[in-house]
C-alpha atoms as a PDB file:
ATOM      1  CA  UNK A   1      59.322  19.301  44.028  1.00  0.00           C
ATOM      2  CA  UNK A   2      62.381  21.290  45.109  1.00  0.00           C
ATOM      3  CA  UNK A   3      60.691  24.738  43.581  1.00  0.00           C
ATOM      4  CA  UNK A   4      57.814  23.631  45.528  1.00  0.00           C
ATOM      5  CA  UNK A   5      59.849  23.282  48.599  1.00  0.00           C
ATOM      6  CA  UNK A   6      62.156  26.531  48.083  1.00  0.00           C
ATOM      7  CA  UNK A   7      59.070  28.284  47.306  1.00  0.00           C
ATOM      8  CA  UNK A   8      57.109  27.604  50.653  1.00  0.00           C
ATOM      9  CA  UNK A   9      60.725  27.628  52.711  1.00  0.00           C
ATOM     10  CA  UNK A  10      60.138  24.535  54.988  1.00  0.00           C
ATOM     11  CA  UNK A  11      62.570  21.971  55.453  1.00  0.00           C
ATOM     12  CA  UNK A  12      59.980  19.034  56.293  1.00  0.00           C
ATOM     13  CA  UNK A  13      57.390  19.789  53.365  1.00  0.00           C
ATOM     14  CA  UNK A  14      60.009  17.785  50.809  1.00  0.00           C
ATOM     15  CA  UNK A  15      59.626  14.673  53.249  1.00  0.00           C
ATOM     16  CA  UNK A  16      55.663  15.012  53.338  1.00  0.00           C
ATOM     17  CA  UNK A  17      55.182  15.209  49.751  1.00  0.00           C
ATOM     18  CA  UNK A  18      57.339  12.256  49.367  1.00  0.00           C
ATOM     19  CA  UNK A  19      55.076  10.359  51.314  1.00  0.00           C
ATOM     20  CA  UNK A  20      52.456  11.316  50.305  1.00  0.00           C
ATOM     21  CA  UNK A  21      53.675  10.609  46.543  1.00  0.00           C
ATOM     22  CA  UNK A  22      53.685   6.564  47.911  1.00  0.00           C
ATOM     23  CA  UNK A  23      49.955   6.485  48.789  1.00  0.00           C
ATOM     24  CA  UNK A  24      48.793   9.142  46.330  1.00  0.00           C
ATOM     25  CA  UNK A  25      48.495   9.715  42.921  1.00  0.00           C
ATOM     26  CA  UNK A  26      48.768  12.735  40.701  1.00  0.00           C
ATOM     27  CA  UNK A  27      44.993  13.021  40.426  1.00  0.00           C
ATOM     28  CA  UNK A  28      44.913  13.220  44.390  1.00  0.00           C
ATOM     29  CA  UNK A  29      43.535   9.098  44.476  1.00  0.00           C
ATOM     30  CA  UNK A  30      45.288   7.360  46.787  1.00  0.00           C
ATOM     31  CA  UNK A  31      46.908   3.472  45.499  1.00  0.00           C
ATOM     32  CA  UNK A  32      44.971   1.158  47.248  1.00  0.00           C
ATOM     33  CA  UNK A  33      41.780   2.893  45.780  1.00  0.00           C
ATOM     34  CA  UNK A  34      43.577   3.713  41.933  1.00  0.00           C
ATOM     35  CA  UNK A  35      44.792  -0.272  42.251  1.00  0.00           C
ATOM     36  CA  UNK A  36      40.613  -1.621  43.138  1.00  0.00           C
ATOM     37  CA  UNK A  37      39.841   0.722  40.054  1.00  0.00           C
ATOM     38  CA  UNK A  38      42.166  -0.349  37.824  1.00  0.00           C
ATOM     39  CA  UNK A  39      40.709  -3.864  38.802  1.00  0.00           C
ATOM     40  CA  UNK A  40      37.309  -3.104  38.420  1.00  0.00           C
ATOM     41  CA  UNK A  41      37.874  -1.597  34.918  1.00  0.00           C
ATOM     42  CA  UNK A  42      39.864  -4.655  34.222  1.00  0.00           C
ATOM     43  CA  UNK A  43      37.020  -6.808  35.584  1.00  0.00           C
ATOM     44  CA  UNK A  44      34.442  -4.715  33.778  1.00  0.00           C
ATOM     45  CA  UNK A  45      36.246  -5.171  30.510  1.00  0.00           C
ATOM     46  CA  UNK A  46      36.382  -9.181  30.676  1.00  0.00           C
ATOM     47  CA  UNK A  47      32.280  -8.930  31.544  1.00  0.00           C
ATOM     48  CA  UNK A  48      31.584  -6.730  28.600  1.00  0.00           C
ATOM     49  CA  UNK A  49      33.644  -8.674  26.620  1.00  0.00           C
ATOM     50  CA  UNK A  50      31.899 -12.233  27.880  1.00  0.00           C
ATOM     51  CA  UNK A  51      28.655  -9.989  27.580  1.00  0.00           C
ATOM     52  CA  UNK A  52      29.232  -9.367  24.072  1.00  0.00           C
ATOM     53  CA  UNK A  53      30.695 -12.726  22.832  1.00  0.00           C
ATOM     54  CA  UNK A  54      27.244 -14.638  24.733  1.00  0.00           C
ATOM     55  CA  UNK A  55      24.905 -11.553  22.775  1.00  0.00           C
ATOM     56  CA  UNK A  56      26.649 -12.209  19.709  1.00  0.00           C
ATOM     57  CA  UNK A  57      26.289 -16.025  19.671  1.00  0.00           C
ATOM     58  CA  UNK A  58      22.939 -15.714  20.742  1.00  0.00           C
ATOM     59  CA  UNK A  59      21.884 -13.123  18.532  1.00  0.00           C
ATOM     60  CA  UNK A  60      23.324 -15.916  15.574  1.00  0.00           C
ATOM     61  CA  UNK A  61      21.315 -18.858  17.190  1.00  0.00           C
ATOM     62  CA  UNK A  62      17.852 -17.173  17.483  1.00  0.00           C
ATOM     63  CA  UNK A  63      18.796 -15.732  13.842  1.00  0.00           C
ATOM     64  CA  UNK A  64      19.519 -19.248  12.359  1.00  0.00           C
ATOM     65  CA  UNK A  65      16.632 -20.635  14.343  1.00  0.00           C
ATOM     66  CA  UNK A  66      14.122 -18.052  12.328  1.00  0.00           C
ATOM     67  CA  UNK A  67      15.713 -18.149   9.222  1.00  0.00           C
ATOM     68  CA  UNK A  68      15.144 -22.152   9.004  1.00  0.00           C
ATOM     69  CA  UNK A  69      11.523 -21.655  10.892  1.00  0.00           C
ATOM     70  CA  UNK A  70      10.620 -19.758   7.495  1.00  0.00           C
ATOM     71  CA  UNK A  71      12.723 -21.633   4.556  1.00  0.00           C
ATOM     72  CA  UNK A  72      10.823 -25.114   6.528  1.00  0.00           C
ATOM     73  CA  UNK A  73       7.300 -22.578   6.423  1.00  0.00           C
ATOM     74  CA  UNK A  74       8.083 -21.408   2.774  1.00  0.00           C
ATOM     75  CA  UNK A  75       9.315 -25.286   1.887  1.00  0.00           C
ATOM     76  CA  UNK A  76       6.138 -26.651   3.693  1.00  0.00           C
ATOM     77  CA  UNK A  77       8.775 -29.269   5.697  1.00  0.00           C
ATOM     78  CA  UNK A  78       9.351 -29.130   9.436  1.00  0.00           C
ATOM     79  CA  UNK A  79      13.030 -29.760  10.740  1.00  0.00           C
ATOM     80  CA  UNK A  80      12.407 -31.829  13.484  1.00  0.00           C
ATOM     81  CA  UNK A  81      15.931 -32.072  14.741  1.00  0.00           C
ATOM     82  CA  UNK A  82      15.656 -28.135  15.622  1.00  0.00           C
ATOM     83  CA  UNK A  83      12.802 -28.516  17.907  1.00  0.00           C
ATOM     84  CA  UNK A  84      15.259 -30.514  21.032  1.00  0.00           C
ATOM     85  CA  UNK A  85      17.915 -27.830  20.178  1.00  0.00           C
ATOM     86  CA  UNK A  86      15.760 -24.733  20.477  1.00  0.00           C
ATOM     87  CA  UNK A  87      13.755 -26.409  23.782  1.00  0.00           C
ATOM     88  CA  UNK A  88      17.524 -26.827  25.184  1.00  0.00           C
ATOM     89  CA  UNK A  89      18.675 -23.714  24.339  1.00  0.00           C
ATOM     90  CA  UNK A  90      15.399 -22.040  25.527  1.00  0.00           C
ATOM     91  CA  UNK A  91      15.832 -23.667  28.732  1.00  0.00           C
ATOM     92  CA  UNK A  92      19.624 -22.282  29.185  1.00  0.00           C
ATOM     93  CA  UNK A  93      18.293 -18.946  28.377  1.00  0.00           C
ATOM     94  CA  UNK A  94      15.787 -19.276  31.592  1.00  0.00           C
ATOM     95  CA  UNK A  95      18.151 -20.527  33.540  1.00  0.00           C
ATOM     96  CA  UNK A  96      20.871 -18.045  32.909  1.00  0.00           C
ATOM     97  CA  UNK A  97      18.047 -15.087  33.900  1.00  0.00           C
ATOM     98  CA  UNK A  98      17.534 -17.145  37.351  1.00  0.00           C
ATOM     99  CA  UNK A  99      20.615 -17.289  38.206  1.00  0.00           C
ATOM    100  CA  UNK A 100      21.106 -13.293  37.741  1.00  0.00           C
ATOM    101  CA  UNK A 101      18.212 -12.665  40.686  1.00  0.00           C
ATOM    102  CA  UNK A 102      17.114 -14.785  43.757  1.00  0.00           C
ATOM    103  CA  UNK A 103      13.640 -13.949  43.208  1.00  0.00           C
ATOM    104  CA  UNK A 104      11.205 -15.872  40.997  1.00  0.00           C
ATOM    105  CA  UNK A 105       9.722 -14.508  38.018  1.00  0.00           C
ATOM    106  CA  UNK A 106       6.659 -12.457  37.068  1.00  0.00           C
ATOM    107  CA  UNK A 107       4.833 -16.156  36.858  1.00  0.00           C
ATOM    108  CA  UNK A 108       6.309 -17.149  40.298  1.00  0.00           C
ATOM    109  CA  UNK A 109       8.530 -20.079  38.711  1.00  0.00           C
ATOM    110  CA  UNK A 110      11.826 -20.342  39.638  1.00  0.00           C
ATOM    111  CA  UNK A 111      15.274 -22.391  38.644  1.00  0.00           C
ATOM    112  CA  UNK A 112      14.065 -25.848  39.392  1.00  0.00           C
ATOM    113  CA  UNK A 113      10.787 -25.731  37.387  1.00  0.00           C
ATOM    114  CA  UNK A 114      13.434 -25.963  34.419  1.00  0.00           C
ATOM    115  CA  UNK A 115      16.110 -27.960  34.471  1.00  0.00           C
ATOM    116  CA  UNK A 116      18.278 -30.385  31.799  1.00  0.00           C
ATOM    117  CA  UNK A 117      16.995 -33.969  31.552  1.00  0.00           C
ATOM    118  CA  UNK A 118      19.758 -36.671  31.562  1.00  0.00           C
ATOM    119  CA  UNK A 119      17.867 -37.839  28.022  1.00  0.00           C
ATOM    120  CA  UNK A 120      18.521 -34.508  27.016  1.00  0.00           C
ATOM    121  CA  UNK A 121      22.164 -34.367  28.372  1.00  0.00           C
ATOM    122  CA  UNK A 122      23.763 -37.200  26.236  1.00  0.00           C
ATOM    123  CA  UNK A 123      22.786 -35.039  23.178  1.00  0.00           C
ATOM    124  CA  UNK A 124      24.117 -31.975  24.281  1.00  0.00           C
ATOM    125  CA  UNK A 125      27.698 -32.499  23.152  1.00  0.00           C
ATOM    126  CA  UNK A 126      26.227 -33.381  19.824  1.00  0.00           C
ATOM    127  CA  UNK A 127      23.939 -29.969  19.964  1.00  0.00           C
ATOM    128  CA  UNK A 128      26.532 -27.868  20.900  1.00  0.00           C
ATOM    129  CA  UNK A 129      28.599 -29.099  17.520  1.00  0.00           C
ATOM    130  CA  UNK A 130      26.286 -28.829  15.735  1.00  0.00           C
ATOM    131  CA  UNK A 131      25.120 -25.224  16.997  1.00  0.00           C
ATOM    132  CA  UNK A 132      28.912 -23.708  17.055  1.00  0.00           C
ATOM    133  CA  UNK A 133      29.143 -24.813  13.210  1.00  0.00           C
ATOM    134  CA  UNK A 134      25.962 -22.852  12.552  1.00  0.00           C
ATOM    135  CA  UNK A 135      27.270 -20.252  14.357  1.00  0.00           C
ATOM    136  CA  UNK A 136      30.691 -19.812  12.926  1.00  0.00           C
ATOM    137  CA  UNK A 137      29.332 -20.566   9.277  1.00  0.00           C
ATOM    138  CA  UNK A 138      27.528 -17.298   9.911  1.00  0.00           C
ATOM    139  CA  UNK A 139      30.081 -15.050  11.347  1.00  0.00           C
ATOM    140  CA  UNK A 140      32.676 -16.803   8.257  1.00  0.00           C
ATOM    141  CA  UNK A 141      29.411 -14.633   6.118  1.00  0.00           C
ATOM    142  CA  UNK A 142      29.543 -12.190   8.077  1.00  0.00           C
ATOM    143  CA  UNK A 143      33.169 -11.644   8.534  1.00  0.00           C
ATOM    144  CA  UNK A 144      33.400 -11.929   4.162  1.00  0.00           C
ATOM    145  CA  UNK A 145      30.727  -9.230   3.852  1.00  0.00           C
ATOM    146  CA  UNK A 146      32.489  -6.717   5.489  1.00  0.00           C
ATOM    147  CA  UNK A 147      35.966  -7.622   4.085  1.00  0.00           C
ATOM    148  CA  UNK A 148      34.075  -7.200   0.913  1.00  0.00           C
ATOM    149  CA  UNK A 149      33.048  -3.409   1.615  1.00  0.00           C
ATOM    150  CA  UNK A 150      35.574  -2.571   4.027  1.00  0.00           C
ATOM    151  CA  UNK A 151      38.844  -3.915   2.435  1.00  0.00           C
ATOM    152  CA  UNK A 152      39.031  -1.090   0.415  1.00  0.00           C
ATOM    153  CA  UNK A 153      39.269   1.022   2.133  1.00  0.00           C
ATOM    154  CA  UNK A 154      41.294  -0.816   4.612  1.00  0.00           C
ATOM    155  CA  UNK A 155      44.199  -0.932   2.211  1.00  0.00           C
ATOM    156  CA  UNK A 156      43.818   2.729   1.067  1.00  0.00           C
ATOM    157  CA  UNK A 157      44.240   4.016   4.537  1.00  0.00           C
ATOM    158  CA  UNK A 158      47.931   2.115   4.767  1.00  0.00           C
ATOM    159  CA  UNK A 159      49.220   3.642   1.831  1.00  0.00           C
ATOM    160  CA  UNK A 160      47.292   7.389   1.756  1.00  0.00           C
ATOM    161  CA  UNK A 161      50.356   9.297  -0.449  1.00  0.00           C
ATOM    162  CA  UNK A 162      50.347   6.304  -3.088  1.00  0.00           C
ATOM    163  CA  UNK A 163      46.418   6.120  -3.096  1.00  0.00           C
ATOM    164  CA  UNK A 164      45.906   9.689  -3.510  1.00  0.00           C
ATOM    165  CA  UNK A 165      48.557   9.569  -6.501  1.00  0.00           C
ATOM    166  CA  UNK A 166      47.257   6.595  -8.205  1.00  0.00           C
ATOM    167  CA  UNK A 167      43.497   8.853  -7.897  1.00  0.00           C
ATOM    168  CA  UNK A 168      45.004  11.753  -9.421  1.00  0.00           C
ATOM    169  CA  UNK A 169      46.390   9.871 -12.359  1.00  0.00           C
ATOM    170  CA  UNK A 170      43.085   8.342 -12.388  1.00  0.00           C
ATOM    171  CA  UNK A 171      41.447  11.249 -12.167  1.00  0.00           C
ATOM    172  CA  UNK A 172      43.243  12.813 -14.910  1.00  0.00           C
ATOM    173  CA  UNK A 173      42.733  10.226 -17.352  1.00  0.00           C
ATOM    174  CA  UNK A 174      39.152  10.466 -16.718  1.00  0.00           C
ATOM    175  CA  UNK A 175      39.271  14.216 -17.846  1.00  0.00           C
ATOM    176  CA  UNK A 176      41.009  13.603 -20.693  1.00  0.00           C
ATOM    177  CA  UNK A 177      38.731  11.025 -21.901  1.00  0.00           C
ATOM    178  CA  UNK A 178      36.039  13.069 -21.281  1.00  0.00           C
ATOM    179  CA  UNK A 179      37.586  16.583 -23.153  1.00  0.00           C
ATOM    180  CA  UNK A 180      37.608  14.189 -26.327  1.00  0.00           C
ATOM    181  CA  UNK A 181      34.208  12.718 -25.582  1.00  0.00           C
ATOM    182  CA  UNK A 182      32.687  16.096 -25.518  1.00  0.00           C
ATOM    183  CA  UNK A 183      34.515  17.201 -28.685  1.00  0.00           C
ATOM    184  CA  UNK A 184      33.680  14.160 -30.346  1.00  0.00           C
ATOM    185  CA  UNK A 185      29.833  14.751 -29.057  1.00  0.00           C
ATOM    186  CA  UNK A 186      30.099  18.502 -30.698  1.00  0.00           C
ATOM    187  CA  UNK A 187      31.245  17.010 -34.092  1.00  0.00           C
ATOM    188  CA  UNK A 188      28.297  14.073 -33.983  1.00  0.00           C
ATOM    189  CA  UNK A 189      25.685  16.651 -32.659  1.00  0.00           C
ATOM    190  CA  UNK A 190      26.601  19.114 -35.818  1.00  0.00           C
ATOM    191  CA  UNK A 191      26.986  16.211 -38.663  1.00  0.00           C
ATOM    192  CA  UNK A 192      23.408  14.478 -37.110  1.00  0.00           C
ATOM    193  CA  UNK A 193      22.211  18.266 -37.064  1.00  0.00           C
ATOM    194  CA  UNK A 194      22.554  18.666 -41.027  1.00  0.00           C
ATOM    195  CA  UNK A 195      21.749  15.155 -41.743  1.00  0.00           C
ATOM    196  CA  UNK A 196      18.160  15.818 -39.976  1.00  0.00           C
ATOM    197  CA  UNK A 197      17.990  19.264 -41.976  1.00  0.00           C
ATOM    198  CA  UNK A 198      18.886  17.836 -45.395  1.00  0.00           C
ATOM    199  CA  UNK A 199      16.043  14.934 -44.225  1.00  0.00           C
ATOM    200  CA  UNK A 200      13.525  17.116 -43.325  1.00  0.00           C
ATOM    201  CA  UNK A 201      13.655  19.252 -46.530  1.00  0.00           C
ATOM    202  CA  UNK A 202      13.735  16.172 -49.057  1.00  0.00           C
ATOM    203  CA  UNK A 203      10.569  14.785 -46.798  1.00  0.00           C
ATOM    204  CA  UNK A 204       8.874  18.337 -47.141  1.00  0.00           C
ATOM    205  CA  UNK A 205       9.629  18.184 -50.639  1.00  0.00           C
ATOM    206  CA  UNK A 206       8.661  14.564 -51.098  1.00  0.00           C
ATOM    207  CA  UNK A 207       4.797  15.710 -49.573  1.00  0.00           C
ATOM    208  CA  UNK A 208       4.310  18.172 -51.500  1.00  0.00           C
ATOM    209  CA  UNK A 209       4.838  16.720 -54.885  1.00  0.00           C
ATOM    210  CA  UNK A 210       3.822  13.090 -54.221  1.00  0.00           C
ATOM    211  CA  UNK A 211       1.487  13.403 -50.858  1.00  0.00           C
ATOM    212  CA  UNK A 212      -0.203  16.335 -51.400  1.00  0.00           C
ATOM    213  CA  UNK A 213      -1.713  14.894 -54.792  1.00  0.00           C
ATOM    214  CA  UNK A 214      -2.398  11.597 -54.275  1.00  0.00           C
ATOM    215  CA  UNK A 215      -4.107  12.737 -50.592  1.00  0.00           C
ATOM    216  CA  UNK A 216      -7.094  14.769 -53.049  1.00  0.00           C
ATOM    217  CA  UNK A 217      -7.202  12.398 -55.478  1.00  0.00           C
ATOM    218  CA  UNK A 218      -7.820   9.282 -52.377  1.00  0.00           C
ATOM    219  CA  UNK A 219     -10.316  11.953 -50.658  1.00  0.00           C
ATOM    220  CA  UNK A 220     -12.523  12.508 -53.516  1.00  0.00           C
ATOM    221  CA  UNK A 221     -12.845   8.506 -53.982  1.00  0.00           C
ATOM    222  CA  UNK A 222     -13.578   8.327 -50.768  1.00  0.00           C
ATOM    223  CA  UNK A 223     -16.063  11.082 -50.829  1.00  0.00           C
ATOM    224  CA  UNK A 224     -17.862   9.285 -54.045  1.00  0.00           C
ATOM    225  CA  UNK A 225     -17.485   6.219 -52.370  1.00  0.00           C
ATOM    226  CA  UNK A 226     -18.989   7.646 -49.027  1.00  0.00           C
ATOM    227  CA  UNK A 227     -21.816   9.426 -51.258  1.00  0.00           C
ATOM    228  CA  UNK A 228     -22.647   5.980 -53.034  1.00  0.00           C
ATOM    229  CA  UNK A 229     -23.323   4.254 -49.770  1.00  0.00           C
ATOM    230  CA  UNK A 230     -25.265   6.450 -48.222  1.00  0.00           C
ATOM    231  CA  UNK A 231     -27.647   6.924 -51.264  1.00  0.00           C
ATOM    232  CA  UNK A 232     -28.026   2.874 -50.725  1.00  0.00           C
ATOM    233  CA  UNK A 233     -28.453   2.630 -47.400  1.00  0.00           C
ATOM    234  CA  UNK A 234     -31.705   5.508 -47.915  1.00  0.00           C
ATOM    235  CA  UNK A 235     -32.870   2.783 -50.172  1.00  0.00           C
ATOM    236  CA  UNK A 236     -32.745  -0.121 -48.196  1.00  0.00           C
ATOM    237  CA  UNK A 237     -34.479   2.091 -45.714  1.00  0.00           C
ATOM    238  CA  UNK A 238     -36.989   3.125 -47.788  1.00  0.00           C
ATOM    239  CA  UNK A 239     -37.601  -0.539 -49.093  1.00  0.00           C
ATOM    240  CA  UNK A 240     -37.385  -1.878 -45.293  1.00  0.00           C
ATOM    241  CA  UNK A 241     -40.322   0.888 -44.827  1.00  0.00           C
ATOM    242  CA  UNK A 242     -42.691  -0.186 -47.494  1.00  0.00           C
ATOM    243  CA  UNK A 243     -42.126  -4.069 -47.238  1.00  0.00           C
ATOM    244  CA  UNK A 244     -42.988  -3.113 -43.093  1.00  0.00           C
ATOM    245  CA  UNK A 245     -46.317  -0.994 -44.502  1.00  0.00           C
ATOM    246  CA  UNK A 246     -47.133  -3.583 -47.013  1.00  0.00           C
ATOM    247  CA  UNK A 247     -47.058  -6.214 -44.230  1.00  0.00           C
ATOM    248  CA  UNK A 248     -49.257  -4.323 -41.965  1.00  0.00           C
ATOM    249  CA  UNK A 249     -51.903  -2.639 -43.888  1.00  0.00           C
ATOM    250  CA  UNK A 250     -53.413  -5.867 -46.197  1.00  0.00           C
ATOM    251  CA  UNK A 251     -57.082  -5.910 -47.063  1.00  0.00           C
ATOM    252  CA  UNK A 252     -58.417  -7.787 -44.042  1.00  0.00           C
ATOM    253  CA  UNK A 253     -56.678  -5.013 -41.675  1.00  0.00           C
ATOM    254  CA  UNK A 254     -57.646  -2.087 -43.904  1.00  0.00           C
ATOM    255  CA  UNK A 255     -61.294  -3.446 -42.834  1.00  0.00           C
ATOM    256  CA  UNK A 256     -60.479  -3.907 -39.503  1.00  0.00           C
ATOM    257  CA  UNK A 257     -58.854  -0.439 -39.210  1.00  0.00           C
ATOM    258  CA  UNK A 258     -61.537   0.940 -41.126  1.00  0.00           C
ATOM    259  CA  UNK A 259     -64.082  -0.099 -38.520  1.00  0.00           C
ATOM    260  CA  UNK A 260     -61.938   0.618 -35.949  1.00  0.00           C
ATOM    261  CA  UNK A 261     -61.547   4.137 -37.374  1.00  0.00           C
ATOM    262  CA  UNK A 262     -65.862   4.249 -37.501  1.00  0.00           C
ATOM    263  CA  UNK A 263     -66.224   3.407 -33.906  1.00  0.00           C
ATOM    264  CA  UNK A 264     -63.985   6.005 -32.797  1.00  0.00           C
ATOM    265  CA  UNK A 265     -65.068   8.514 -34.418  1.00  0.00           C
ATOM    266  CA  UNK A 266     -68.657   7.321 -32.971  1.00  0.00           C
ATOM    267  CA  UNK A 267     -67.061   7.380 -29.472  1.00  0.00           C
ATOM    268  CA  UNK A 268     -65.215  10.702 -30.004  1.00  0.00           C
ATOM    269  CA  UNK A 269     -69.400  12.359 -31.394  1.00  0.00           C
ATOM    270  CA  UNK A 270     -70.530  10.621 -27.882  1.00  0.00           C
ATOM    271  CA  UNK A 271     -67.958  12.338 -25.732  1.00  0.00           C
ATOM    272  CA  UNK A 272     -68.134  15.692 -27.437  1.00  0.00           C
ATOM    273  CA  UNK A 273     -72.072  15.296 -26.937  1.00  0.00           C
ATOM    274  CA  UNK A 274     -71.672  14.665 -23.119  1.00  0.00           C
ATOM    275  CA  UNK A 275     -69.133  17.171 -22.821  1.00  0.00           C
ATOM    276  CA  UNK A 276     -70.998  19.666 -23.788  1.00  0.00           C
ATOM    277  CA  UNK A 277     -74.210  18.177 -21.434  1.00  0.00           C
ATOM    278  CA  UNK A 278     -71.466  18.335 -18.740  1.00  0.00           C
ATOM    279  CA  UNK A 279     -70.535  21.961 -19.139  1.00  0.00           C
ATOM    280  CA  UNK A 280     -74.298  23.074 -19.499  1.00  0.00           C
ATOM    281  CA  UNK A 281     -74.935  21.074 -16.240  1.00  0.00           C
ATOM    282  CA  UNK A 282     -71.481  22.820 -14.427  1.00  0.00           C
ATOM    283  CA  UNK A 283     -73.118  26.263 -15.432  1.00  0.00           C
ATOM    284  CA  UNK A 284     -76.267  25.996 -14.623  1.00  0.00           C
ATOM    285  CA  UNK A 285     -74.726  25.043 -10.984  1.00  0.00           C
ATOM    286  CA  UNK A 286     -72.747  28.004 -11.030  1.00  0.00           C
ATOM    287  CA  UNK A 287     -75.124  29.908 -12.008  1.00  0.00           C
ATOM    288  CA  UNK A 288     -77.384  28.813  -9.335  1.00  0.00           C
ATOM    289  CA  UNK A 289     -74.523  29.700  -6.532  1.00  0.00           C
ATOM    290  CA  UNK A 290     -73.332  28.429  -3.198  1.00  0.00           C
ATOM    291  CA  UNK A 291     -77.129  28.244  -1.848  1.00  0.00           C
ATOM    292  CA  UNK A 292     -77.971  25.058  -4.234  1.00  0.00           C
ATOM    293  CA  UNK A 293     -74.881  23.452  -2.077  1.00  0.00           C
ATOM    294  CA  UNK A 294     -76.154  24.383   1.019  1.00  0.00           C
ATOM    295  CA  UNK A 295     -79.620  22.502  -0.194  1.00  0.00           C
ATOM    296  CA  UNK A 296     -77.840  19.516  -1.637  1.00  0.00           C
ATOM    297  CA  UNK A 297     -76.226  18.621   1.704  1.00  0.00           C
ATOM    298  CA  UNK A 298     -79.552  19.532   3.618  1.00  0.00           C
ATOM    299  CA  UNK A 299     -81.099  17.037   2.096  1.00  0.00           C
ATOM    300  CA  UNK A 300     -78.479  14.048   2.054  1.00  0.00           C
ATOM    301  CA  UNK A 301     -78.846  15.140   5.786  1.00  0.00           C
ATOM    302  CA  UNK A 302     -82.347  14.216   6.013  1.00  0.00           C
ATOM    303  CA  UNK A 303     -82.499  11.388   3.938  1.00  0.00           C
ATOM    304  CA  UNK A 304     -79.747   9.827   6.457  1.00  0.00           C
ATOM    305  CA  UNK A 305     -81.689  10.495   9.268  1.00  0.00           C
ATOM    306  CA  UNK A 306     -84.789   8.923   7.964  1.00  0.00           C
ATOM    307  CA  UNK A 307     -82.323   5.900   7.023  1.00  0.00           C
ATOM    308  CA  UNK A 308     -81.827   5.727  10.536  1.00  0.00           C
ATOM    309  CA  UNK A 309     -84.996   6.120  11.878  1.00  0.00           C
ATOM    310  CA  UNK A 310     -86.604   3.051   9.506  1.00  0.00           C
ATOM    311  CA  UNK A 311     -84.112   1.560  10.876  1.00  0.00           C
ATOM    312  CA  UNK A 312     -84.149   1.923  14.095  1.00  0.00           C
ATOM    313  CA  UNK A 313     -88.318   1.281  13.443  1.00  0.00           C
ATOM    314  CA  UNK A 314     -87.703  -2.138  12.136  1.00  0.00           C
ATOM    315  CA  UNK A 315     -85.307  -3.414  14.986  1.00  0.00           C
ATOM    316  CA  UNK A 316     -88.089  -1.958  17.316  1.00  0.00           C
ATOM    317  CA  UNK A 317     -90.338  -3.685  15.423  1.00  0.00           C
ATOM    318  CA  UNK A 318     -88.570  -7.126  15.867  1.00  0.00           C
ATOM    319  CA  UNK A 319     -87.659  -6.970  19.396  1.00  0.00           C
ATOM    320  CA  UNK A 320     -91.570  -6.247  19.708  1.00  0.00           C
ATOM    321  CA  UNK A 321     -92.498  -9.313  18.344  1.00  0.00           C
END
């Protein structure tokens, strides 16, 4: 400050920034305002902290509530002595939010449509046991799970130099074992490599003395034996066959087949006969041409109109009389 005041050469500017040291900070705030801060922070700190205590306890009720909605849904059983709790604690929930705002809800209800029976308020000490033991059962879980994954690591960042030696020596050991793994691996992988060699020749060997032999000598039984079957099944074909024709063709059908035969061969004379009538008939109208048409309709014509005209004679004839 004395630089300061050498620097601008003024024998009251040491006195002013004295002053203005007592009602102003560094940062140019003055106290008053720096000392409501420091209170609001403080303030804000106990709220977030009450905040995150209430969201934690109820994120653990509405968690315990669900988990024993399903086990009773799963179980088929209904824990009756969780419906008063949750209706309670549903109820504090809804009050809580009214008591944030002075309007009413979306619904238009407000604090007094919910409000704590007495009935319900001589079980409430009871509840609240029995809801805190719930809830610090869980967070005892909770707490255990992450000492489980994060002590670990917990007690390797106190001791970093130590940790980091004991992994080296670790580490080392681990590449040790592994160097004579490997080498041990090379000296399996070559003795398994000529057992499988010397294996594979004695089995090459072995088929083509023994297999090789015995495979022709099984195929051409097989073959005879293949032949032979077939040869009888053409015979029980064959007999199937002639025990089928013998069934058919006995005397009384050869008769009846006989004159069957007769009669068509009478029908097949007939229709060769009109056949040929047919195709003299077709060319003698072709031969005639397109005027013997013009005839043929000519006179269905008039024989239509002469229908009509008896007819029309008779009804005359009717209505005369």
């Amino acid at each position: 400050m004395s630089e300061i005041c050498e620097k601008y050469n003024h024998q009251n500017f040491e006195k002013l920034l004295l002053n203005l040291s007592k009602k102003v900070n560094g940062d140019g705030v003055s106290m008053s305002l720096q000392q409501k801060c420091d209170q609001a922070f403080q303030h804000l700190k106990v709220e977030r902290e009450t905040y995150f205590r209430t969201k934690i306890f109820y994120d653990h009720v509405v968690s315990s509530f669900l988990e024993r909605k399903n086990n009773s849904i799963n179980n088929e059983s209904h824990p009756e002595n969780d419906d008063p709790i949750w209706e309670m604690f549903t109820k504090s929930c809804v009050i809580d939010f009214f008591e944030g705002t002075t309007d009413g809800s979306i619904l238009g209800l407000n604090k007094d449509a919910f409000h704590i029976g007495s009935d319900e308020k001589k079980f409430l000490f009871s509840i609240q046991s029995a809801m805190l033991s719930r809830v610090e059962t869980r967070i005892q879980e909770q707490y255990d799970a992450l000492l489980e994954v994060f002590g670990e690591i917990y007690n390797t960042q106190s001791d970093p130099a130590s940790h980091l030696l004991a992994q080296e020596m670790e580490l080392e050991q681990l590449k040790k074992q592994l160097t004579v793994h490997q080498s041990t691996k090379k000296q399996l992988f070559q003795e398994y490599f000529k057992s499988l060699s010397s294996s594979c020749g004695v089995l090459l060997e072995l088929m083509k003395t023994y297999r090789v032999d015995k495979l022709i000598s099984n195929n051409t039984v097989t073959i005879n034996w293949l032949l032979s079957h077939c040869e009888a099944l053409n015979f029980k074909i064959k007999m199937q066959e002639y025990q089928l024709l013998a069934e058919i063709y006995t005397k009384d059908s050869i008769k009846a087949l006989n004159v069957i035969r007769n009669e068509l061969l009478k029908q097949d004379a007939q229709t060769s006969v009109e056949l040929a009538r047919m195709s003299d008939l077709l060319t003698t109208y072709e031969a005639v041409g397109p005027e013997f048409k013009r005839i043929v309709h000519e006179y269905s014509r008039i024989r239509d109109e002469i229908e009509n005209k008896k007819w029309a004679l008779d009804e005359f004839e009717k209505h005369k009389k």
